[in-house]
N, C-alpha and C. Protein backbone atom coordinates (compact mmCIF):
# COMPACT_ATOMS: atom_id res chain seq x y z
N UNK A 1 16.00 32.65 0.16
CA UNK A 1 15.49 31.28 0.03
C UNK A 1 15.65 30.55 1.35
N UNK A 2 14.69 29.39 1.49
CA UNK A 2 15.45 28.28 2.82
C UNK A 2 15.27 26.64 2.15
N UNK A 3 16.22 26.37 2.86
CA UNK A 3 16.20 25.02 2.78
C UNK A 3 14.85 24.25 3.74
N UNK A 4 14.09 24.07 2.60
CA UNK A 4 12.58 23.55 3.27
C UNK A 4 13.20 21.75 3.85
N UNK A 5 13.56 21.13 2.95
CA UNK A 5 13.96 20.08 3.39
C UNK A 5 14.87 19.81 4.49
N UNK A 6 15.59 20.42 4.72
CA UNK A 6 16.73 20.86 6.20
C UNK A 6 15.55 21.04 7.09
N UNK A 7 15.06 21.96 7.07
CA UNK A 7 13.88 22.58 8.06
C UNK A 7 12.70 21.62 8.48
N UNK A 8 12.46 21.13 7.61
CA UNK A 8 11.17 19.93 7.55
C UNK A 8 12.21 18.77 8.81
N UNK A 9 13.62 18.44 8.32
CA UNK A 9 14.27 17.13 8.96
C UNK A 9 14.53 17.91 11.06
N UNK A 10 14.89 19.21 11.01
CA UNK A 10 14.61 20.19 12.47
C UNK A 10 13.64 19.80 12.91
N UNK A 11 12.59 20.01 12.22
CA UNK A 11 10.87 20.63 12.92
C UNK A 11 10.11 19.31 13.28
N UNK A 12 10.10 18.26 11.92
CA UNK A 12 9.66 17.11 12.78
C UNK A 12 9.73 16.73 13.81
N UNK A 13 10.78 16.52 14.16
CA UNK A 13 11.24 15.94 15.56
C UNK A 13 10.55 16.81 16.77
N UNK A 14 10.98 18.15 16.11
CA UNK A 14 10.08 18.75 17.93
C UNK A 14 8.85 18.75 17.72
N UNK A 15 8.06 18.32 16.53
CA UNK A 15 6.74 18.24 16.42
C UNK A 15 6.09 16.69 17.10
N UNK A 16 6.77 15.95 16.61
CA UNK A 16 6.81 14.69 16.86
C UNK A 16 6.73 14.50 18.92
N UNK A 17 8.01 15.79 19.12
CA UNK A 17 8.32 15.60 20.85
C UNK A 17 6.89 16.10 21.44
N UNK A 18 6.34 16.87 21.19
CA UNK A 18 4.77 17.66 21.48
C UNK A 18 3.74 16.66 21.57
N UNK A 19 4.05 15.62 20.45
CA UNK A 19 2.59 14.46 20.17
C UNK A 19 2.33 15.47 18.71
N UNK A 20 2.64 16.13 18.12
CA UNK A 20 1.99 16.80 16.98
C UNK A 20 2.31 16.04 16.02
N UNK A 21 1.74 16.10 14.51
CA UNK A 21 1.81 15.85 13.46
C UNK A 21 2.33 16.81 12.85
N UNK A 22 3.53 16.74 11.52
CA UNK A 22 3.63 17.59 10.89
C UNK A 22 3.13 17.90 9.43
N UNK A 23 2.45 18.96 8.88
CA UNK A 23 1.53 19.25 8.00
C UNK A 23 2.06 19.53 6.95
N UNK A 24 2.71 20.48 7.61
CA UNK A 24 3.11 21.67 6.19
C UNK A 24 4.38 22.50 6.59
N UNK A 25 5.28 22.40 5.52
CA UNK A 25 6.55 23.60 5.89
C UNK A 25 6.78 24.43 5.08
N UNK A 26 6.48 25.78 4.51
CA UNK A 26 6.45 26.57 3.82
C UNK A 26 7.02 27.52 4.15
N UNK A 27 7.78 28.21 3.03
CA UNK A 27 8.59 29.89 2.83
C UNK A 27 7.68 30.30 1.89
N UNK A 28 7.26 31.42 2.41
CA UNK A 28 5.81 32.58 1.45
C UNK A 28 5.93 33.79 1.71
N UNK A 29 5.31 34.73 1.08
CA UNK A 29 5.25 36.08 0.92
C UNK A 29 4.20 35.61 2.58
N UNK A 30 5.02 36.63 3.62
CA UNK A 30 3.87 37.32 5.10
C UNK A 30 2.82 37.84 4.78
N UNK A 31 1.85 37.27 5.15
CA UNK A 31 0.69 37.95 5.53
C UNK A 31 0.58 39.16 6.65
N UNK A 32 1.97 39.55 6.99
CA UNK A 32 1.87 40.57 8.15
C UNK A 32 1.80 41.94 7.26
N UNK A 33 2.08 41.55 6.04
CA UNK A 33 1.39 43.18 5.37
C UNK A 33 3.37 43.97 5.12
N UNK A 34 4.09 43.81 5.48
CA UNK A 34 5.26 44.25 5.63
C UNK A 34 6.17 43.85 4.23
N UNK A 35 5.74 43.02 3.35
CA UNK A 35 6.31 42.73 2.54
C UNK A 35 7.58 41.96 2.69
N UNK A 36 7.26 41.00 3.83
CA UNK A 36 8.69 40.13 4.08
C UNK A 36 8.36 38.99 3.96
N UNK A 37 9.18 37.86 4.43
CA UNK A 37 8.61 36.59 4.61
C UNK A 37 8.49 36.17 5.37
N UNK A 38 7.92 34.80 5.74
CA UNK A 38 7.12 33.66 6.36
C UNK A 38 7.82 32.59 6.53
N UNK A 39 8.19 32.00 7.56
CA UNK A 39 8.22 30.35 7.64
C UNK A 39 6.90 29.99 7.96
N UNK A 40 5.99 29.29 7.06
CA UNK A 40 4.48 28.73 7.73
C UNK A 40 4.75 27.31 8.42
N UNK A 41 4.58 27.44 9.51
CA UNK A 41 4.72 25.59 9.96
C UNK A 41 3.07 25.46 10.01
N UNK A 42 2.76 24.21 9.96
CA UNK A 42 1.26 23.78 10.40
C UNK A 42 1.41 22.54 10.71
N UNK A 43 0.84 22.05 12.10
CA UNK A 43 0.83 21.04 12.67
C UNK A 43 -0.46 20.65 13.28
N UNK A 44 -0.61 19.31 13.49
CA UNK A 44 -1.89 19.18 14.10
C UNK A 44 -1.40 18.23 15.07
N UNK A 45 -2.37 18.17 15.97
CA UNK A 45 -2.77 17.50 17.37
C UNK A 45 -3.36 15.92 17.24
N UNK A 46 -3.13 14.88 16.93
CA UNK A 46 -3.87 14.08 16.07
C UNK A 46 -5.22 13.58 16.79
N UNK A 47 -5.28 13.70 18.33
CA UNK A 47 -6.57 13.82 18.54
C UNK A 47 -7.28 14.49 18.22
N UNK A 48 -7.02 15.25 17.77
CA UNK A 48 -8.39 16.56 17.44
C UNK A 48 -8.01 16.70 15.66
N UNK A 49 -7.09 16.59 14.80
CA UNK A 49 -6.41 17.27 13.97
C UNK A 49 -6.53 18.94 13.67
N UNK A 50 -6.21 19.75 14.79
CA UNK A 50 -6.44 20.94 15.24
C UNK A 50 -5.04 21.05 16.06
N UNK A 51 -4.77 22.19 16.17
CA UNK A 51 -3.91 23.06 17.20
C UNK A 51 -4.65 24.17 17.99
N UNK A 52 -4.56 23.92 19.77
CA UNK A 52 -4.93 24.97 20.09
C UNK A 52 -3.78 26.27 20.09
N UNK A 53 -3.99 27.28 20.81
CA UNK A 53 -3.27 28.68 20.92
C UNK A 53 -1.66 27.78 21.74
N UNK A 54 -1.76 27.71 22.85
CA UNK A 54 -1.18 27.27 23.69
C UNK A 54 -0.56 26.05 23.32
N UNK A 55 -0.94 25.18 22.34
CA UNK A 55 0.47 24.20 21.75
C UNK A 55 0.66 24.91 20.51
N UNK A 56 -0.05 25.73 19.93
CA UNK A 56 1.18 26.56 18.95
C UNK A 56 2.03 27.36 19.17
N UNK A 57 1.89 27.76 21.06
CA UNK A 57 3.51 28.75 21.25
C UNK A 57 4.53 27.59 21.67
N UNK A 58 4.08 26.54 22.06
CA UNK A 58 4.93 25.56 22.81
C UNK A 58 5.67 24.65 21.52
N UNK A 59 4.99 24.68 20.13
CA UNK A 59 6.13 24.07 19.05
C UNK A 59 6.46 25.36 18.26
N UNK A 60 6.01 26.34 18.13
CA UNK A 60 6.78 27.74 18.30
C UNK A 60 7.95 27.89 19.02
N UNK A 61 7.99 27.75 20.45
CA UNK A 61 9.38 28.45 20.85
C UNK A 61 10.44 27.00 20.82
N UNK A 62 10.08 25.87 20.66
CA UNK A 62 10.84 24.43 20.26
C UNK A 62 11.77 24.51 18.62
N UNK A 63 10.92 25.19 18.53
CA UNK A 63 11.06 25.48 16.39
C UNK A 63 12.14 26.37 16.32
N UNK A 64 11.78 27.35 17.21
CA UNK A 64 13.04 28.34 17.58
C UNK A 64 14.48 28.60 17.69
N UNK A 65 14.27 27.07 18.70
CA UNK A 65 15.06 26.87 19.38
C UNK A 65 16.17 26.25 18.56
N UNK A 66 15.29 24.93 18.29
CA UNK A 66 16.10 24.54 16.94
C UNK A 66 16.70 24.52 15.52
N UNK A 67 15.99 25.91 15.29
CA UNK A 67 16.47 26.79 14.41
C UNK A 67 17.73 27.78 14.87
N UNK A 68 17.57 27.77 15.80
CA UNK A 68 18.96 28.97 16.41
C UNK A 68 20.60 28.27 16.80
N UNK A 69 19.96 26.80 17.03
CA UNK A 69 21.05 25.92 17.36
C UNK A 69 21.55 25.69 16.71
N UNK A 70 21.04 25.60 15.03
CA UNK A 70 21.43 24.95 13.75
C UNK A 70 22.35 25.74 13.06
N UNK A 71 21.87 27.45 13.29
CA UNK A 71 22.64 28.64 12.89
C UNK A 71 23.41 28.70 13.49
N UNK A 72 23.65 28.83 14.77
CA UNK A 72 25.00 28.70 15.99
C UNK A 72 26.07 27.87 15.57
N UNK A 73 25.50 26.62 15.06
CA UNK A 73 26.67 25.64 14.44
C UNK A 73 26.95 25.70 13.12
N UNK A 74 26.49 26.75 12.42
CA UNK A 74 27.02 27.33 10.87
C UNK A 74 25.98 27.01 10.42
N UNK A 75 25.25 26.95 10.21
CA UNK A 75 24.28 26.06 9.15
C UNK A 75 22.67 28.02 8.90
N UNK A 76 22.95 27.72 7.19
CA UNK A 76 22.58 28.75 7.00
C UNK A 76 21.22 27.88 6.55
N UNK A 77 20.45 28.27 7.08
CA UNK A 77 18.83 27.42 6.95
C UNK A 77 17.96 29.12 5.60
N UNK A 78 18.08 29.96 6.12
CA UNK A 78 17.00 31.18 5.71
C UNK A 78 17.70 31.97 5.26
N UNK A 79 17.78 32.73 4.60
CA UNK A 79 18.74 33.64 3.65
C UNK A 79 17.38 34.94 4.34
N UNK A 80 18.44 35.98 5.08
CA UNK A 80 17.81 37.14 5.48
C UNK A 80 16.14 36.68 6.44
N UNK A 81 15.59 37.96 6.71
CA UNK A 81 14.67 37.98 8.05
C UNK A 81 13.27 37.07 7.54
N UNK A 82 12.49 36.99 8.37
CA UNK A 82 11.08 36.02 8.21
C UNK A 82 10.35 36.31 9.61
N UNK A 83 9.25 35.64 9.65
CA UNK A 83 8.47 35.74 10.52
C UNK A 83 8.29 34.38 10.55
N UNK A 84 8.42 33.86 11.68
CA UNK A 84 7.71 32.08 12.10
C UNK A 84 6.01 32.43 12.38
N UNK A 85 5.62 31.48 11.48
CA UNK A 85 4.11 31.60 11.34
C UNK A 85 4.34 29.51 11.88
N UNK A 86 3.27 29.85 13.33
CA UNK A 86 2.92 28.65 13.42
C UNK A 86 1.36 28.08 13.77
N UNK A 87 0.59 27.34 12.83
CA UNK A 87 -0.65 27.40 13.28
C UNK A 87 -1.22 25.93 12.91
N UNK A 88 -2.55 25.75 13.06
CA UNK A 88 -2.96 24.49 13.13
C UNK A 88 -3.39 24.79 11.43
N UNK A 89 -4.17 23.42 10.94
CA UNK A 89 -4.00 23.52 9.35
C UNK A 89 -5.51 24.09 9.02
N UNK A 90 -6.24 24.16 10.00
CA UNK A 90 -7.80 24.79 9.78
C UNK A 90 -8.63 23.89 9.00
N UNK A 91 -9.82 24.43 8.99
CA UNK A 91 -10.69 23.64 8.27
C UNK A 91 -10.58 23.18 7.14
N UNK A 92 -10.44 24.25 6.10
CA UNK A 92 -10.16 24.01 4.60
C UNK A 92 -8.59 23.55 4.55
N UNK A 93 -8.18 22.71 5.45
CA UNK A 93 -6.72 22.31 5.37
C UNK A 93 -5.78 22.17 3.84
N UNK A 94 -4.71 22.54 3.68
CA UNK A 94 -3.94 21.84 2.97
C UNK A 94 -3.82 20.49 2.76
N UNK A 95 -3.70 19.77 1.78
CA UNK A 95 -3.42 18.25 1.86
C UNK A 95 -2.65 18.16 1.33
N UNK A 96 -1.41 17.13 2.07
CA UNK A 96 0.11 17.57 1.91
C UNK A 96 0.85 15.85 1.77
N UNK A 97 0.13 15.26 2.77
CA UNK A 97 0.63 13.96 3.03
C UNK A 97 -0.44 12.75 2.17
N UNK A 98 -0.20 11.40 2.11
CA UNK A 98 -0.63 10.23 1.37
C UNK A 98 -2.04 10.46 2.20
N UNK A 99 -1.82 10.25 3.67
CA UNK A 99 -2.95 9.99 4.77
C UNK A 99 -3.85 10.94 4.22
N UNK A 100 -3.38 12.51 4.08
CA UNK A 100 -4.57 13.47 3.91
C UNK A 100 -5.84 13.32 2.95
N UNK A 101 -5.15 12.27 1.67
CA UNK A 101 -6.14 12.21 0.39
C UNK A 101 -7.01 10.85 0.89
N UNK A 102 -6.70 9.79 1.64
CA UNK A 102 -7.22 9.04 2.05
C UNK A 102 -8.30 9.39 3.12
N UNK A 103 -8.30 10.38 4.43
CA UNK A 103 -8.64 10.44 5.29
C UNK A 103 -10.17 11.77 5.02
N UNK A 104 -9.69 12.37 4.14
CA UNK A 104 -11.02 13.45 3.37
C UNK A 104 -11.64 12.80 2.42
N UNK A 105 -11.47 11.90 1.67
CA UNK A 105 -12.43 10.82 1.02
C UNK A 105 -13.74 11.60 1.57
N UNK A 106 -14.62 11.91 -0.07
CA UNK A 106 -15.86 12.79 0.15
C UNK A 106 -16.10 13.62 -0.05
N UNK A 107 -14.53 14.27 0.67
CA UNK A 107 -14.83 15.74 0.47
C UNK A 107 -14.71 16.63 -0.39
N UNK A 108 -15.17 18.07 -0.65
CA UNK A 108 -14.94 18.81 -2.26
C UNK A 108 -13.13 19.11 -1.76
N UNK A 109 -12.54 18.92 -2.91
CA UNK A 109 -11.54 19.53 -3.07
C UNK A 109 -10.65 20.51 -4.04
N UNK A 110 -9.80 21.17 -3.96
CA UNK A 110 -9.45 21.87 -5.48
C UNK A 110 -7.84 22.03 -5.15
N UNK A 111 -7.52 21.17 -5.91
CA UNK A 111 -6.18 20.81 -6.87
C UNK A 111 -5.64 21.20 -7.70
N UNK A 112 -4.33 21.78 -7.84
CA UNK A 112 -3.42 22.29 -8.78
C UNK A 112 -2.10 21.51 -9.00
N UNK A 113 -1.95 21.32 -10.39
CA UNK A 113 -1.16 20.38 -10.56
C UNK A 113 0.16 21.05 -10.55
N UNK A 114 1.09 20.71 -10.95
CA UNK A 114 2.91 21.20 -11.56
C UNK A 114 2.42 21.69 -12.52
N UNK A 115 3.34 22.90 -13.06
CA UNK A 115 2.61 23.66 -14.50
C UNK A 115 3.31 22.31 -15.43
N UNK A 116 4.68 21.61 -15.69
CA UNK A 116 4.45 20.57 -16.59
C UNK A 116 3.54 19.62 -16.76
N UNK A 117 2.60 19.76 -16.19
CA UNK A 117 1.67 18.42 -15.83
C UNK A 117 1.24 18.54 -17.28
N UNK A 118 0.71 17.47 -18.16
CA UNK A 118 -0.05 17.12 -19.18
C UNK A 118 -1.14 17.48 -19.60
N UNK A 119 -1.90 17.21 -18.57
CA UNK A 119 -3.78 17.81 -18.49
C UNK A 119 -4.14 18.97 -17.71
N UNK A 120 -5.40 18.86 -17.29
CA UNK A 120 -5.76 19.73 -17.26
C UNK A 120 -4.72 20.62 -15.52
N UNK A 121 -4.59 21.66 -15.22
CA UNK A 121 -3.71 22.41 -13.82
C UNK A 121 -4.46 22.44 -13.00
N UNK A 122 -5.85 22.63 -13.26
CA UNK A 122 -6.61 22.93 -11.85
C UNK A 122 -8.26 21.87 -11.71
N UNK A 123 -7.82 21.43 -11.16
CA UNK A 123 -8.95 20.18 -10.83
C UNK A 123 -10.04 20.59 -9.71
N UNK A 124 -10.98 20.32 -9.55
CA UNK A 124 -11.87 20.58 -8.60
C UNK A 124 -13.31 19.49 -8.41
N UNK A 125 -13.41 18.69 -7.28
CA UNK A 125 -14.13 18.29 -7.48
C UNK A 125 -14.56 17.31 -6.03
N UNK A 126 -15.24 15.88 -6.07
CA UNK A 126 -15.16 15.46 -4.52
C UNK A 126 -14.14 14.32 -4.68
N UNK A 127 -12.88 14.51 -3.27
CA UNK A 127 -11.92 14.02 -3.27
C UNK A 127 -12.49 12.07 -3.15
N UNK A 128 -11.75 11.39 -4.12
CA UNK A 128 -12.15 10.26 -3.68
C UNK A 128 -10.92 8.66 -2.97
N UNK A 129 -10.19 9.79 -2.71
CA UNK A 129 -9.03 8.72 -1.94
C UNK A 129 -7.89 8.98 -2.99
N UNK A 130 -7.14 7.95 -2.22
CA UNK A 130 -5.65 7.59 -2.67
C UNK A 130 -5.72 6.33 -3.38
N UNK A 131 -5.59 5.80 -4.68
CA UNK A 131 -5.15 4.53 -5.17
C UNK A 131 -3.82 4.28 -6.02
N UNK A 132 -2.25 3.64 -5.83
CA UNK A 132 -1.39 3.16 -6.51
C UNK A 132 -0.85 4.83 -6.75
N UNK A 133 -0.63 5.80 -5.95
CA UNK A 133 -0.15 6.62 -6.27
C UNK A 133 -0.66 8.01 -7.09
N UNK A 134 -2.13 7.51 -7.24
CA UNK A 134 -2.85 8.25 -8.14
C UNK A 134 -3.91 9.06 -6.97
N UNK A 135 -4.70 10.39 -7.33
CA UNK A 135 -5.29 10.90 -6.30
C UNK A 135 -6.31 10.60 -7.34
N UNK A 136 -7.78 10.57 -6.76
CA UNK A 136 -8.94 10.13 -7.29
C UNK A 136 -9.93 11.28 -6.78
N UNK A 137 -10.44 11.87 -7.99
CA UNK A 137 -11.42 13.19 -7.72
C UNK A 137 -12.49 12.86 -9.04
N UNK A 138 -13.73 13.47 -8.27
CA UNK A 138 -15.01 13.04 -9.31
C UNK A 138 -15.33 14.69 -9.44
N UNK A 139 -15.34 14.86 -10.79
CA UNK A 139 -15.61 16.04 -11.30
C UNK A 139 -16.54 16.35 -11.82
N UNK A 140 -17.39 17.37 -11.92
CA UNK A 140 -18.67 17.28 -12.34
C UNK A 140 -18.73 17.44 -13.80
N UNK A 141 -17.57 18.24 -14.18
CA UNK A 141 -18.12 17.71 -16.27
C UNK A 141 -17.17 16.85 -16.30
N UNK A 142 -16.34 16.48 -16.05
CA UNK A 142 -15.14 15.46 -16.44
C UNK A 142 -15.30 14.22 -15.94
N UNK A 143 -16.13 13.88 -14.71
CA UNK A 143 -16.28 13.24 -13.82
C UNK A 143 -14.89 11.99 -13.82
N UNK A 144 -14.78 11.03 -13.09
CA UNK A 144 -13.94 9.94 -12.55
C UNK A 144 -12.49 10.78 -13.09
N UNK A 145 -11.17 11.13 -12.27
CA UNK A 145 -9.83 11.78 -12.89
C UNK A 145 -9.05 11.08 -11.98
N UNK A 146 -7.82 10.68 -12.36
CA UNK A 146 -6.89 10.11 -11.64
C UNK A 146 -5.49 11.00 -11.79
N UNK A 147 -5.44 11.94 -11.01
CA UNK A 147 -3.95 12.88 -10.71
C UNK A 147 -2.90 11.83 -10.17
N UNK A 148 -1.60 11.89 -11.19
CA UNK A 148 -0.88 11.58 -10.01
C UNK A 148 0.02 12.34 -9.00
N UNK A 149 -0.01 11.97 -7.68
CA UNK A 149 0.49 12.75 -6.60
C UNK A 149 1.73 13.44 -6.68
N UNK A 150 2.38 12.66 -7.45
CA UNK A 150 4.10 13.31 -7.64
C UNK A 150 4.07 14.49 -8.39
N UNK A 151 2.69 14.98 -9.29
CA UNK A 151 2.61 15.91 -10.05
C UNK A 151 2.06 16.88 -9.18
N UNK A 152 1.47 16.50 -7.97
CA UNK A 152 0.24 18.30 -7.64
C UNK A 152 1.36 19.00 -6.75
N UNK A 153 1.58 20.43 -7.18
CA UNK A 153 1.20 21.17 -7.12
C UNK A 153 1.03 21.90 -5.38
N UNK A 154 -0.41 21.57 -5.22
CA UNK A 154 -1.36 22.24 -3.88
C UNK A 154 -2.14 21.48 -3.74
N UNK A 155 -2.93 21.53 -2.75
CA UNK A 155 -4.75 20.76 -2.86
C UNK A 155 -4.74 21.10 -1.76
N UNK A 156 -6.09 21.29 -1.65
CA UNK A 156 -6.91 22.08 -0.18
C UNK A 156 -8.09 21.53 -0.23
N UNK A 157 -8.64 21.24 0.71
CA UNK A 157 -9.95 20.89 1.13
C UNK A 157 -10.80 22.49 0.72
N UNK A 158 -12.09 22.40 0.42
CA UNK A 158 -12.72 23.43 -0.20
C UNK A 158 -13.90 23.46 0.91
N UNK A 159 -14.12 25.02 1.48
CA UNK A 159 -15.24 24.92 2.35
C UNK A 159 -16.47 25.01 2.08
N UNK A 160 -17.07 23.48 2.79
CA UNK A 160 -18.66 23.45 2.41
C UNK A 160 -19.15 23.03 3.93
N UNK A 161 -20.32 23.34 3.82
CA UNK A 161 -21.34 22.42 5.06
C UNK A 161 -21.04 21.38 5.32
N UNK A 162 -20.59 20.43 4.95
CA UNK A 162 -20.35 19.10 5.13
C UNK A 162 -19.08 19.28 5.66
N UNK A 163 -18.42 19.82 5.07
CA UNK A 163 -16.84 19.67 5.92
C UNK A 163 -17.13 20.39 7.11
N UNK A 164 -17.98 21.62 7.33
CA UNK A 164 -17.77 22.15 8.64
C UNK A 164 -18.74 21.03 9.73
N UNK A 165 -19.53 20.40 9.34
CA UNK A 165 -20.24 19.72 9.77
C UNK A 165 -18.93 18.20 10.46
N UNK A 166 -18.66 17.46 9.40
CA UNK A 166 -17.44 16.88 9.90
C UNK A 166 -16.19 17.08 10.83
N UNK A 167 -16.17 18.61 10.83
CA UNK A 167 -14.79 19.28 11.89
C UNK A 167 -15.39 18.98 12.91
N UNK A 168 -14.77 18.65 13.80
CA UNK A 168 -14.88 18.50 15.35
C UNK A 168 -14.42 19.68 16.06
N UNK A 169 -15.00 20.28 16.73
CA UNK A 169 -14.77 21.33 17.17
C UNK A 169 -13.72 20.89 18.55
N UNK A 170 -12.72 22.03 18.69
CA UNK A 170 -11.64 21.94 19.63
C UNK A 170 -12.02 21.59 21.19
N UNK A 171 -13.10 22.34 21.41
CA UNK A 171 -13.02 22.64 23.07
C UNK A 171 -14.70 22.90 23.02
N UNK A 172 -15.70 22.83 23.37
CA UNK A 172 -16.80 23.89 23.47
C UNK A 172 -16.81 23.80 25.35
N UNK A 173 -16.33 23.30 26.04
CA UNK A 173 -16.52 23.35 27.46
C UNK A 173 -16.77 25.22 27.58
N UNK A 174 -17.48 25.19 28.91
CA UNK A 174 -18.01 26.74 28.91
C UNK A 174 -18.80 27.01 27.82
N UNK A 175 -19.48 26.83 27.23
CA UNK A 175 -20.19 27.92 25.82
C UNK A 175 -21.47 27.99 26.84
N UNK A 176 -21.94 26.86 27.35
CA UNK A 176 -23.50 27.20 27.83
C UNK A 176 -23.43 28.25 29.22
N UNK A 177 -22.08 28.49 29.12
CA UNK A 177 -21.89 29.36 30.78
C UNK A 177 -21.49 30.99 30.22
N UNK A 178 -21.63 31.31 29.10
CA UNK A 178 -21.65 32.15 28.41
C UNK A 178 -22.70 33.61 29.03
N UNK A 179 -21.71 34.58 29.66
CA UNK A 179 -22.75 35.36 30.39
C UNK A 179 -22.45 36.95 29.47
N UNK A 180 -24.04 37.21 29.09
CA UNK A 180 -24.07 38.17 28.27
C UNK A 180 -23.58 40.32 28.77
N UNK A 181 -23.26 40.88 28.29
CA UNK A 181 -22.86 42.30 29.16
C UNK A 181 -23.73 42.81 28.88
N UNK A 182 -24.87 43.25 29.37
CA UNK A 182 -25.81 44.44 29.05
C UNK A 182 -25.59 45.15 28.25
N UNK A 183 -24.27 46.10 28.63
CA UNK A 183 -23.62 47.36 27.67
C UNK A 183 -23.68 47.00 26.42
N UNK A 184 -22.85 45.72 26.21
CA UNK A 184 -22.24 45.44 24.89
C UNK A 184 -23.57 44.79 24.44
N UNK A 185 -24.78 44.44 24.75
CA UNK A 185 -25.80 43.57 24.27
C UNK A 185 -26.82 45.15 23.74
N UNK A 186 -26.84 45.84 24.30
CA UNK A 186 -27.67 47.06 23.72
C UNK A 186 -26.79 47.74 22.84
N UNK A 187 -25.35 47.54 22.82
CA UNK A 187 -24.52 48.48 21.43
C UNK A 187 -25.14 47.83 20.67
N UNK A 188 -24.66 46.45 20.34
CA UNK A 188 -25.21 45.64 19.33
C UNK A 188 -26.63 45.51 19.01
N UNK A 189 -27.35 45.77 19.89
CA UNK A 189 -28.73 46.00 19.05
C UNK A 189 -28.99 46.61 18.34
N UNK A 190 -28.25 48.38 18.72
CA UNK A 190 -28.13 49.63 18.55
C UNK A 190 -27.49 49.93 16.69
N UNK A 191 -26.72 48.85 16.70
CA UNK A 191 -26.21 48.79 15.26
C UNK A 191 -26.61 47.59 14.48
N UNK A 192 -27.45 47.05 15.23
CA UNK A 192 -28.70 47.01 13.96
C UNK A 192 -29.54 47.07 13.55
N UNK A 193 -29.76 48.28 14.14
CA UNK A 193 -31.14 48.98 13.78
C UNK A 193 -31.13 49.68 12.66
């Protein structure tokens, strides 16, 4: 197990020292295929709400750091090995914070509540803000639903055209300077023929 809340009160701060936002702090089954675990951090850049490569090694080896300092001084944060997974929150982001349900207003989303929750566990529909604590989603047979936040669960932004249309892309400098390889331009023809 780890203490997510210990870890969350670490990581802010060096997220915070970067200019980053902090997203998300999660212990999960690795995606490295090995059958171990994960610390997932996700942070964003708030100009862009993106992470490039190069500020995810730089609150990577900060995260590290302050994870190793914490253990040095006794403090048992992770019970056995993990992998630090650090990345930006992507398109179909998690929505984690008050701001997130306010700031996607529009967009499709799909929501899972606490299994005690009352109604229905899995909601899906277009996110319509934050009001008095309640998340506001318009559903297409249920339409108008008011979740409250203390109950979900998860929620993720759901990928559609419109949201990719809304992402701002990180960087495109260079794309029009894009110089093609012969070689590799006739493989690729070659396989699809």
């Amino acid at each position: 197990m780890a203490d997510i809340a210990r870890l969350t009160q670490l990581i802010e701060p060096e997220a915070t020292a970067l200019g980053f936002e902090l997203v998300r702090v999660a212990y999960l089954p690795s995606e490295a295929g090995d059958g171990g675990m994960a610390l997932q951090i996700m942070a964003e850049d708030p100009a862009t709400g993106q992470l490039v490569i190069d500020q995810c090694a730089a609150l990577s080896r900060r995260i590290s750091d302050a994870i190793d300092a914490a253990e040095e001084a006794g403090e048992e944060l992770i019970e056995g090995a993990y992998h630090l997974e650090v990345s930006s929150p992507g398109i179909d982001r998690p929505l984690t914070r008050e701001k997130d349900f306010a700031n996607w207003a529009g967009h499709e989303v799909r929501i899972v509540m606490d299994k005690g929750y009352a109604g229905q566990r899995v909601n899906k529909g277009v996110l319509g803000g934050l009001e008095d604590g309640m998340v506001l989603v318009k559903e297409v047979k249920a339409g108008d639903v008011r979740l409250p936040l203390a109950e979900i669960h998860t929620a993720r932004l759901v990928l559609t055209d419109a949201l990719i249309a809304a992402t701002r892309p990180l960087d495109t400098s260079g794309v029009d300077e894009l110089i093609e390889d012969p070689e590799t331009s006739d493989l690729e023809e070659k396989a699809d023929d």
